[in-house]
Protein backbone atom coordinates (compact mmCIF):
# COMPACT_ATOMS: atom_id res chain seq x y z
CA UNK A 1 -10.09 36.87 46.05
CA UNK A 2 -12.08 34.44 43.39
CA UNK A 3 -9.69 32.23 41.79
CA UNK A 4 -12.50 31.07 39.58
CA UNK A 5 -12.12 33.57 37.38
CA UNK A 6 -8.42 32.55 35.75
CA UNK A 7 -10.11 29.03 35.99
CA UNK A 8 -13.08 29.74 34.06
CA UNK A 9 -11.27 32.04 31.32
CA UNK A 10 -8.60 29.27 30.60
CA UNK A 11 -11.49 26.43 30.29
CA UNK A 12 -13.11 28.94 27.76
CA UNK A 13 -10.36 29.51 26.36
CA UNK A 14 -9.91 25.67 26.22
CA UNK A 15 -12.96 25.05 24.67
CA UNK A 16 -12.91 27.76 21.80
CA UNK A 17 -9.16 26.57 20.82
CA UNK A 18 -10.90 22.99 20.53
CA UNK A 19 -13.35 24.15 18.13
CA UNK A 20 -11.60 26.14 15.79
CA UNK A 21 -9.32 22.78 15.67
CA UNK A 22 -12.46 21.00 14.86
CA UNK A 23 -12.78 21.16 11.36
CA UNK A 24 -9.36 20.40 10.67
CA UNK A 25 -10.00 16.91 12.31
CA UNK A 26 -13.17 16.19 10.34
CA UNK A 27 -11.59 17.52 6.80
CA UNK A 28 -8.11 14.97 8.11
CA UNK A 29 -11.03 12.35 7.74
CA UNK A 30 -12.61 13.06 4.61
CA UNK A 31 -10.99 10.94 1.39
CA UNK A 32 -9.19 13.16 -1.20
CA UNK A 33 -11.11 14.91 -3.75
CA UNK A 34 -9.90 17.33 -6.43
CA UNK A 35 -7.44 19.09 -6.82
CA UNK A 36 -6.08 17.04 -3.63
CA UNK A 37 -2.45 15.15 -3.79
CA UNK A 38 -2.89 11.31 -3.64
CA UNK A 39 -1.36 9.42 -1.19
CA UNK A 40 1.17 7.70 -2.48
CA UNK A 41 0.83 3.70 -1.87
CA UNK A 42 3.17 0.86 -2.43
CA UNK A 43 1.28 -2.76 -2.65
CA UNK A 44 2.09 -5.53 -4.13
CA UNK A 45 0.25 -7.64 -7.60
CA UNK A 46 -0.82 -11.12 -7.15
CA UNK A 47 2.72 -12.08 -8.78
CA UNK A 48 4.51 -10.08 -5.81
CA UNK A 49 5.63 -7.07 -7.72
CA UNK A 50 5.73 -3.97 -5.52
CA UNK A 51 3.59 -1.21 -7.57
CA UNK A 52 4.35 2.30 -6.15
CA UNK A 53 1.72 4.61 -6.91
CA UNK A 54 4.72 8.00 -7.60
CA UNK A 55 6.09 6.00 -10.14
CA UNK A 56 3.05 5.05 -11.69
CA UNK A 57 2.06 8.92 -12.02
CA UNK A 58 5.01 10.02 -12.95
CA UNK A 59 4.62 8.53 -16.55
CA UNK A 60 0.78 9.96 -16.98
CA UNK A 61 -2.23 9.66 -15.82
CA UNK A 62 -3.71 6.71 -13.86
CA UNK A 63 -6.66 5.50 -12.84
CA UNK A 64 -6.96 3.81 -9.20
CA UNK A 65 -10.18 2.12 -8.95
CA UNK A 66 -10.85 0.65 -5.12
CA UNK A 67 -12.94 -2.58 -4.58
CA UNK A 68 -14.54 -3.99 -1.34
CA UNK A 69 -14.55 -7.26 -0.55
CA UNK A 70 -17.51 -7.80 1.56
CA UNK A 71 -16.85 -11.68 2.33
CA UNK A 72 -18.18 -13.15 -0.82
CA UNK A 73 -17.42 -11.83 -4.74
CA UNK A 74 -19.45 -9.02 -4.96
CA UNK A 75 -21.57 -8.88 -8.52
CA UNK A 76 -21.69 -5.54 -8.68
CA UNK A 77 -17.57 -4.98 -8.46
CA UNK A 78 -17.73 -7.86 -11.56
CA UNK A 79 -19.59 -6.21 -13.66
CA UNK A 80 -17.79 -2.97 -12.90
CA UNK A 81 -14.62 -4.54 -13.69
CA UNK A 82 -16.37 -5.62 -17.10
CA UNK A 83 -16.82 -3.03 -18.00
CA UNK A 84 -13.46 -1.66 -17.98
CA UNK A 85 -12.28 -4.81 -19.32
CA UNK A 86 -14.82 -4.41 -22.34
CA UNK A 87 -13.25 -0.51 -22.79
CA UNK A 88 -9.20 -1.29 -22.91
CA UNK A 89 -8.41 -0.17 -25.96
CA UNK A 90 -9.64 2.77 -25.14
CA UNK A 91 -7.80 3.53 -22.17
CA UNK A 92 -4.89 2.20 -23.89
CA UNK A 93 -5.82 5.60 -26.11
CA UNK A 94 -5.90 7.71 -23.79
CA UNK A 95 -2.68 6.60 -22.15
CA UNK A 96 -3.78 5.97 -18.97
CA UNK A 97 -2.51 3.31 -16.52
CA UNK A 98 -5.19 1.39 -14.89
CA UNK A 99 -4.74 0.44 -11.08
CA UNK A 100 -7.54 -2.41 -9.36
CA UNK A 101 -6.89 -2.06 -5.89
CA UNK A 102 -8.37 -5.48 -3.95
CA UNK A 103 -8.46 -4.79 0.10
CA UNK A 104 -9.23 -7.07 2.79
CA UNK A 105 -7.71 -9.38 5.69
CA UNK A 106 -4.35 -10.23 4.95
CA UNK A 107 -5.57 -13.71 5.79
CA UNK A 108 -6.41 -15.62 2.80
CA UNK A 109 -6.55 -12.14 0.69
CA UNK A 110 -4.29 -13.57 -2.15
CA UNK A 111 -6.63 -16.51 -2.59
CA UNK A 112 -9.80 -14.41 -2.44
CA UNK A 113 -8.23 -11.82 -5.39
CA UNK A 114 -7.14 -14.63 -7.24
CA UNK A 115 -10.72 -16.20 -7.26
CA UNK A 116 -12.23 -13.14 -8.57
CA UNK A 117 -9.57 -12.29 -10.94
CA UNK A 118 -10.95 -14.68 -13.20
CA UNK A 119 -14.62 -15.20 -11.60
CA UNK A 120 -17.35 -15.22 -14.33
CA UNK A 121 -14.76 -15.56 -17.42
CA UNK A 122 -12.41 -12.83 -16.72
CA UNK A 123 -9.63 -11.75 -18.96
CA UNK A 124 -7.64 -9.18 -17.70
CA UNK A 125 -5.50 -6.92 -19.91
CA UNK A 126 -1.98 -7.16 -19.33
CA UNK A 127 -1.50 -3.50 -19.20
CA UNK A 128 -4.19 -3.50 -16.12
CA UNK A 129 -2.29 -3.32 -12.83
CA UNK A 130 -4.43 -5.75 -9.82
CA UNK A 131 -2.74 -5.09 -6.53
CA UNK A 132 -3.60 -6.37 -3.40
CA UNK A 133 -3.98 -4.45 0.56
CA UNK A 134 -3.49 -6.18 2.99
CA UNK A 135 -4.53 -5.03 6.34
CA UNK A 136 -6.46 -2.16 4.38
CA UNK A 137 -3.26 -0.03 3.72
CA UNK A 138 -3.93 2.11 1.17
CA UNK A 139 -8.08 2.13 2.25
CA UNK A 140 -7.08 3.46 5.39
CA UNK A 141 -4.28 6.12 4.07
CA UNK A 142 -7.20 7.29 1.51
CA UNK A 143 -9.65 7.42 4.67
CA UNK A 144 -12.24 4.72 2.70
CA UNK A 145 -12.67 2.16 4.77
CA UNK A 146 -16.06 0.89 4.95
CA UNK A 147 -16.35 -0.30 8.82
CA UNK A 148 -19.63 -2.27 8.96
CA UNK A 149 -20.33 -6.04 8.92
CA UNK A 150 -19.02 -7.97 5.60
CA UNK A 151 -17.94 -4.60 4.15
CA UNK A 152 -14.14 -3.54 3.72
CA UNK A 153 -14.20 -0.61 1.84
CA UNK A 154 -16.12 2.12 0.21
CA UNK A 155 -16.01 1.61 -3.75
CA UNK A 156 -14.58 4.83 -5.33
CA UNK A 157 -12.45 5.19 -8.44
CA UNK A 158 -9.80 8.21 -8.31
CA UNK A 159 -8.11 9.87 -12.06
CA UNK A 160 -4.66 11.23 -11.20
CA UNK A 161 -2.64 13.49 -13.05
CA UNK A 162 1.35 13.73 -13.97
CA UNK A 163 2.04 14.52 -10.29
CA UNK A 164 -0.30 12.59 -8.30
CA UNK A 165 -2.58 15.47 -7.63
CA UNK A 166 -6.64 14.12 -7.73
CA UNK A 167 -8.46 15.53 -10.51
CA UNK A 168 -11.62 13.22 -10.55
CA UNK A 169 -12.58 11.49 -7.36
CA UNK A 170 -15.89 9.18 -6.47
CA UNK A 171 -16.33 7.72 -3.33
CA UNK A 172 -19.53 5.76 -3.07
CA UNK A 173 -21.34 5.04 0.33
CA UNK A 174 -23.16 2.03 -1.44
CA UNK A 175 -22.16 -1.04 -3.10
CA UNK A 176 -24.11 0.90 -6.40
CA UNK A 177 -23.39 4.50 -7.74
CA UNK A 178 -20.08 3.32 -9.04
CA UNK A 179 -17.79 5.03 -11.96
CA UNK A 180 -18.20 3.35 -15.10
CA UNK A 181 -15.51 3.27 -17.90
CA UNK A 182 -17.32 5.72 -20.20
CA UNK A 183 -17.15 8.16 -17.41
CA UNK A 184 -13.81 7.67 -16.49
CA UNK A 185 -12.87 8.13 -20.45
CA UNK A 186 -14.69 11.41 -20.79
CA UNK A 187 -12.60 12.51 -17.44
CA UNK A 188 -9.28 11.95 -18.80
CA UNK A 189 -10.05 13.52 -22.31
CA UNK A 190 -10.05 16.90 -20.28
């Protein structure tokens, strides 16, 4: 008698179970795209006011644009920031809450956020929400972090609707190819 045979047919067996399981696990990795519901996050602003993402969307839309913090303040994240600084009013039109998530080390994070809060002149609208992740909370719930020296996350900018579900998403794999406020704007007039 072979008993080879169960042997083999169960390690087949084995093997095609693991594959049809496969691209479950790689889509589990992938960051949420449209028509996706957002993770909801809870971080804090530099003032230490929790900001819960479901309560944010639950009044209208919001935008949550994601910054890296590769060691140093990154030029290109300032002048993205600019430029939805230098477009306010018109998000304040379109009724849209603005999210700037800053991730990084816990360790001197505050500090770091703080710096570039108001690095190159600054002013941030008061209706702009600036929250801070620690320990790459949200990054990692979103599946963006950007594992490679000096690099903490990918830069992407997300538009959520009334119920948190994603109905614009960017993820960039650079430090360029960003969202810029005009394109956000033309998103949430849709």
């Amino acid at each position: 008698m072979n008993f080879n045979i169960p042997f083999r047919i169960t390690r087949f067996a084995l093997a095609l179970l693991s594959l049809s399981l496969l691209p479950a696990a790689v889509h589990a990795a992938d960051p949420p795209k449209t028509g996706d519901k957002a993770p909801d996050f809870s971080l804090k602003s530099l003032d230490d006011q929790a900001v819960q993402l479901s309560k944010l969307t639950a009044k209208g839309k919001v935008v949550v644009v994601l910054r890296g913090w590769p060691g140093y303040q990154c030029p290109i994240c300032d002048g993205q920031v600019h430029d939805f600084i230098s477009k306010q009013a018109d998000f304040a039109g379109a009724k849209a809450q603005l999210v700037f998530v800053y991730p990084g080390p816990a360790d001197d994070l505050k500090a770091h956020a703080e710096e570039f809060k108001s690095w190159k002149g600054k002013v941030w609208p008061d209706e702009f929400l600036y929250v801070l992740d620690p320990d790459y909370t949200m990054v990692n719930a979103y599946n963006l972090r950007w594992d490679a020296p000096k690099e903490t996350a990918y830069p992407s900018t997300f538009v959520l609707d009334e119920k948190g579900a994603v109905i614009f998403a960017k993820v960039s794999h650079s430090h360029g190819g960003r969202s810029t406020a005009s394109e956000i704007l033309e998103e949430l007039k849709k």
